[in-house]
Protein backbone atom coordinates (compact mmCIF):
# COMPACT_ATOMS: atom_id res chain seq x y z
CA UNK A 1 -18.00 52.83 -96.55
CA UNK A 2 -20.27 50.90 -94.45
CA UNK A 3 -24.71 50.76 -95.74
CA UNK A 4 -25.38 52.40 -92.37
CA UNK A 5 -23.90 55.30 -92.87
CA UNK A 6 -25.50 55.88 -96.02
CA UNK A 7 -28.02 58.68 -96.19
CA UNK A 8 -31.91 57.17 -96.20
CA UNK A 9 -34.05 58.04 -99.03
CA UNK A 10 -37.64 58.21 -98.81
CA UNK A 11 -40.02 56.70 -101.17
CA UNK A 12 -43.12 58.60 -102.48
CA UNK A 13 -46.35 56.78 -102.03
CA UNK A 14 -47.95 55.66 -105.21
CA UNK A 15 -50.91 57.26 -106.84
CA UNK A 16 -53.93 54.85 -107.45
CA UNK A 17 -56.56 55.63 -109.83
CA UNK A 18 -59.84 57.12 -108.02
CA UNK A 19 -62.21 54.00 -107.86
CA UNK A 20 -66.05 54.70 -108.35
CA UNK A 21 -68.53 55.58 -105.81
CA UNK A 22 -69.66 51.68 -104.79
CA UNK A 23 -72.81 49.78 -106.36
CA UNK A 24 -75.01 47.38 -104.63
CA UNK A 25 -74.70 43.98 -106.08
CA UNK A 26 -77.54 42.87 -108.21
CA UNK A 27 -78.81 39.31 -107.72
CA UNK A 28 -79.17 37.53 -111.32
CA UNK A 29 -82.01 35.08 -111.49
CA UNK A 30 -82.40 31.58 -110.06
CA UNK A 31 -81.02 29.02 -112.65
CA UNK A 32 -84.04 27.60 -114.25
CA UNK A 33 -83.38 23.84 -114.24
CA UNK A 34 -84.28 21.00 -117.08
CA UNK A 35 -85.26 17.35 -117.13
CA UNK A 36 -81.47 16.84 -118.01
CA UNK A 37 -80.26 18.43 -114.74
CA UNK A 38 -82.97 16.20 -113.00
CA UNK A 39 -81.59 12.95 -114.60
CA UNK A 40 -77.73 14.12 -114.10
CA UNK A 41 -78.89 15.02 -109.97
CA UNK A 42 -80.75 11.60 -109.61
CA UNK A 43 -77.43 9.89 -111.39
CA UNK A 44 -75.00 11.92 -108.24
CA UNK A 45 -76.65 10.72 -105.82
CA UNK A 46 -77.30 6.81 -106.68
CA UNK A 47 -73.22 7.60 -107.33
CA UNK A 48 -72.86 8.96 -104.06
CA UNK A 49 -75.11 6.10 -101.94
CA UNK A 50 -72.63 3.90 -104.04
CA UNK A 51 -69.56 5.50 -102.60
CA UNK A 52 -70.82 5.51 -99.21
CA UNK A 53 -71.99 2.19 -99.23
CA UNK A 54 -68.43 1.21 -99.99
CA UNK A 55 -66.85 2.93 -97.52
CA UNK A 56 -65.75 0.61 -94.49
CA UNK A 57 -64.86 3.54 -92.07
CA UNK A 58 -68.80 4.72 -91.17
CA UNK A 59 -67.49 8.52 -90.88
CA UNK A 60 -69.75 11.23 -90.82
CA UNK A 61 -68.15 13.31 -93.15
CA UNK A 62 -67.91 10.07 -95.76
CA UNK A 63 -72.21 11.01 -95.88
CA UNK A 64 -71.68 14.65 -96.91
CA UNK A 65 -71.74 14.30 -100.77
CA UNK A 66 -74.34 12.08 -100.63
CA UNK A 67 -76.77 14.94 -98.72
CA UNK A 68 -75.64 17.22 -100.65
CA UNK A 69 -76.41 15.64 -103.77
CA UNK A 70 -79.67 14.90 -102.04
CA UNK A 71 -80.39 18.43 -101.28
CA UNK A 72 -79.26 19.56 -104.83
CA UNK A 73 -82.24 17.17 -106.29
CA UNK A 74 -84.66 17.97 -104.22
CA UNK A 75 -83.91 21.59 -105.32
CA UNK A 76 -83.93 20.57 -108.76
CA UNK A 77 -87.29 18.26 -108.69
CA UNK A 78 -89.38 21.36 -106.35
CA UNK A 79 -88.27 23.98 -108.91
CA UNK A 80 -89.72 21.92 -112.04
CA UNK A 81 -92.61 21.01 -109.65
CA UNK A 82 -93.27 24.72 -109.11
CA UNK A 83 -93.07 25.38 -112.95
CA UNK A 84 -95.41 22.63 -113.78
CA UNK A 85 -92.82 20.28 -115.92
CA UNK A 86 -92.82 17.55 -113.44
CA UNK A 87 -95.92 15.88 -112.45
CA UNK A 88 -96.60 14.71 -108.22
């Protein structure tokens, strides 16, 4: 007996589990940053001039790490500014 011969069965749909009407997504609170996240930003991105110092090939992308350590402590250092534990 050849398979196309063969009567086709049909297979039932499966039954999901009603989902919930949908929330909105609350936002939790900014990340309130230490000294010790200052000192660890100011450490990535002497690390990162470091790497792209090194780097022969002078491609843009090579600089990417370093601004966005850059942009990470100047996040850090305006946040502690704002909350009065760093002084200028």
């Amino acid at each position: 007996m050849t398979t196309w011969n063969r009567p086709r069965t049909t297979i039932p749909p499966k039954r999901r589990a009603s989902k919930g009407p949908r929330k909105k997504r609350t936002r939790s609170e900014p990340r309130q940053y230490t000294i010790t996240d200052l000192d660890r930003a100011r450490d990535r991105v002497e690390a990162a001039k470091r790497r792209v110092d090194s780097d022969r090939t002078n491609r843009p992308h090579s600089r990417a790490g370093l601004e966005c350590a850059q942009r990470q402590l100047h996040t850090i250092e305006s946040d502690l500014r704002a909350r009065g534990l760093l002084k200028g």
